[in-house]
Protein backbone atom coordinates (compact mmCIF):
# COMPACT_ATOMS: atom_id res chain seq x y z
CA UNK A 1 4.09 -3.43 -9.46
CA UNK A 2 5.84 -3.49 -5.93
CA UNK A 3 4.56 -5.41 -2.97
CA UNK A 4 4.10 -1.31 -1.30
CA UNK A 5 1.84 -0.73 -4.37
CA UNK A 6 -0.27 -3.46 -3.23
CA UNK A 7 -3.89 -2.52 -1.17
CA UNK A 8 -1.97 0.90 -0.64
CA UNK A 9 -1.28 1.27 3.17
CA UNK A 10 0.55 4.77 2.57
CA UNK A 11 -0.04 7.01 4.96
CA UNK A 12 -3.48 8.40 4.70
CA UNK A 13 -6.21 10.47 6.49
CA UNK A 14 -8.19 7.78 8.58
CA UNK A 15 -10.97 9.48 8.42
CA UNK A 16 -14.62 7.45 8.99
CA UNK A 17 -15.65 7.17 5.78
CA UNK A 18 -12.51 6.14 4.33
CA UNK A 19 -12.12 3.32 7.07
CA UNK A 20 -15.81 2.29 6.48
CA UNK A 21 -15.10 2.02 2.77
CA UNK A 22 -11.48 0.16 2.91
CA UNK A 23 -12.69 -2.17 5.34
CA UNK A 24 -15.93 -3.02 2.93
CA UNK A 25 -13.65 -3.19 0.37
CA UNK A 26 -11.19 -5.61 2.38
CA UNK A 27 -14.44 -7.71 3.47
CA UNK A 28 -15.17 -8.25 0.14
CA UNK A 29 -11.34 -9.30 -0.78
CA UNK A 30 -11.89 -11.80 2.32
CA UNK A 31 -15.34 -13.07 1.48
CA UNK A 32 -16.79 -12.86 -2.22
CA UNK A 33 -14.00 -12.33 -4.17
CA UNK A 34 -12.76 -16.55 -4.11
CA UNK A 35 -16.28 -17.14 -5.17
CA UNK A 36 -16.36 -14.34 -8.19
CA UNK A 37 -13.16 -15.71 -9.48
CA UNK A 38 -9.78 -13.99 -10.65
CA UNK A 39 -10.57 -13.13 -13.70
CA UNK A 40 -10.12 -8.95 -13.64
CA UNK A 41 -8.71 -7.56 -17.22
CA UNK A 42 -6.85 -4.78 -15.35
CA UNK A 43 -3.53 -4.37 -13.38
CA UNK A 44 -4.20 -3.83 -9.82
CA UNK A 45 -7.48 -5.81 -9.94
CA UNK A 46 -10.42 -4.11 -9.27
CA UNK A 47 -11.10 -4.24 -5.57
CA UNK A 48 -7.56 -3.61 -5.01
CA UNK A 49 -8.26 -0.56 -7.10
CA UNK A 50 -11.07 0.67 -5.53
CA UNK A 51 -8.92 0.17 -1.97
CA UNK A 52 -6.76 2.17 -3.09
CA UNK A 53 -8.86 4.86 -4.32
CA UNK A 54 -10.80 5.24 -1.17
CA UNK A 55 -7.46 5.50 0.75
CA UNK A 56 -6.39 8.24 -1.55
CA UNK A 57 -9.33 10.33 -2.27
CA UNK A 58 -11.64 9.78 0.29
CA UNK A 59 -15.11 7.15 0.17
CA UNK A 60 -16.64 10.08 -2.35
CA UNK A 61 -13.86 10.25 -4.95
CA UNK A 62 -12.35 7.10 -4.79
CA UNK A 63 -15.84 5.27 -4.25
CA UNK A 64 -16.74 6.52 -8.36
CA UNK A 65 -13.32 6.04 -9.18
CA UNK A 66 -14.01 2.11 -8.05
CA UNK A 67 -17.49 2.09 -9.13
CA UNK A 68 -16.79 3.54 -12.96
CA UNK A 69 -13.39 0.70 -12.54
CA UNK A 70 -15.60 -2.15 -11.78
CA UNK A 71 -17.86 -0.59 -15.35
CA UNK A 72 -14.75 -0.50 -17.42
CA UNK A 73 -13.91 -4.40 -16.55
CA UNK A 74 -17.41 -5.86 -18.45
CA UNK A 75 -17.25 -7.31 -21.86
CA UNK A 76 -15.81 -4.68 -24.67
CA UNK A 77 -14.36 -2.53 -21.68
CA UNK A 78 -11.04 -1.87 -21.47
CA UNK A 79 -7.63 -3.87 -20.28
CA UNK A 80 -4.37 -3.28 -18.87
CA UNK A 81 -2.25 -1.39 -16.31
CA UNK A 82 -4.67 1.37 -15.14
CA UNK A 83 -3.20 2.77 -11.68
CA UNK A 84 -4.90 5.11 -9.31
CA UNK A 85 -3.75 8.88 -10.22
CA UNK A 86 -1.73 9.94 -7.52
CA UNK A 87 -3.59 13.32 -7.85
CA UNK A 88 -6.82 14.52 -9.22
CA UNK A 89 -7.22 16.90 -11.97
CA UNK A 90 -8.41 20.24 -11.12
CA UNK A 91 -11.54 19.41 -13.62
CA UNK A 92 -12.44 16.55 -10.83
CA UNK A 93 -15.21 18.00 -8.81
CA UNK A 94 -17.37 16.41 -5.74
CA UNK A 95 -20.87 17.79 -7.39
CA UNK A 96 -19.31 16.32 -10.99
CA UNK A 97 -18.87 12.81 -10.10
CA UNK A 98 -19.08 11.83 -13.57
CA UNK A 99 -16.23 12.89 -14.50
CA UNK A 100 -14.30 10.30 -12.45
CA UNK A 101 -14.78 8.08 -15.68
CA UNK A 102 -11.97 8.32 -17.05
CA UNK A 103 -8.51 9.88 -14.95
């Protein structure tokens, strides 16, 4: 993973929900996450995930995307490199956000 990958500051939309939900994301990074510990089963952890996914795909999208990431990491869940898609499948609809479980 490169150090661009990293809390993705590509050029996206700043639009207000997507700075409200980086920067809540970021406060947590800042704040709770020293006292939760580093102990995330997936590669970018999952706040840096859920950064990233906001960026992308707005505070809708990439807020499920985070939330269903953040489900995944619990015990019997899965592990591993799990990037956010660069795209979302035509199948990915705003009234369907249950289908942002798995990408």
């Amino acid at each position: 993973m490169s150090a661009q990958s990293r809390n993705w500051s590509g050029p996206w939309p700043k639009t207000p929900g997507r700075v409200v939900g980086t920067a809540l994301v970021r406060l947590y990074q800042l704040t709770l996450s020293g006292f939760v510990g580093n102990s995330c089963r997936h590669l970018p952890t999952c706040s840096e995930y859920a950064y990233e996914a906001i960026a992308r795909h707005g505070l809708w999208a990439g807020g499920w995307m985070g939330l269903f990431r953040l489900m995944r990491c619990g015990p019997g869940g899965t592990h591993g490199i799990d990037p956010v898609p660069e795209v979302l499948q035509p199948h990915h609809k705003w009234w369907a956000p249950w289908r942002y479980w798995r990408l």
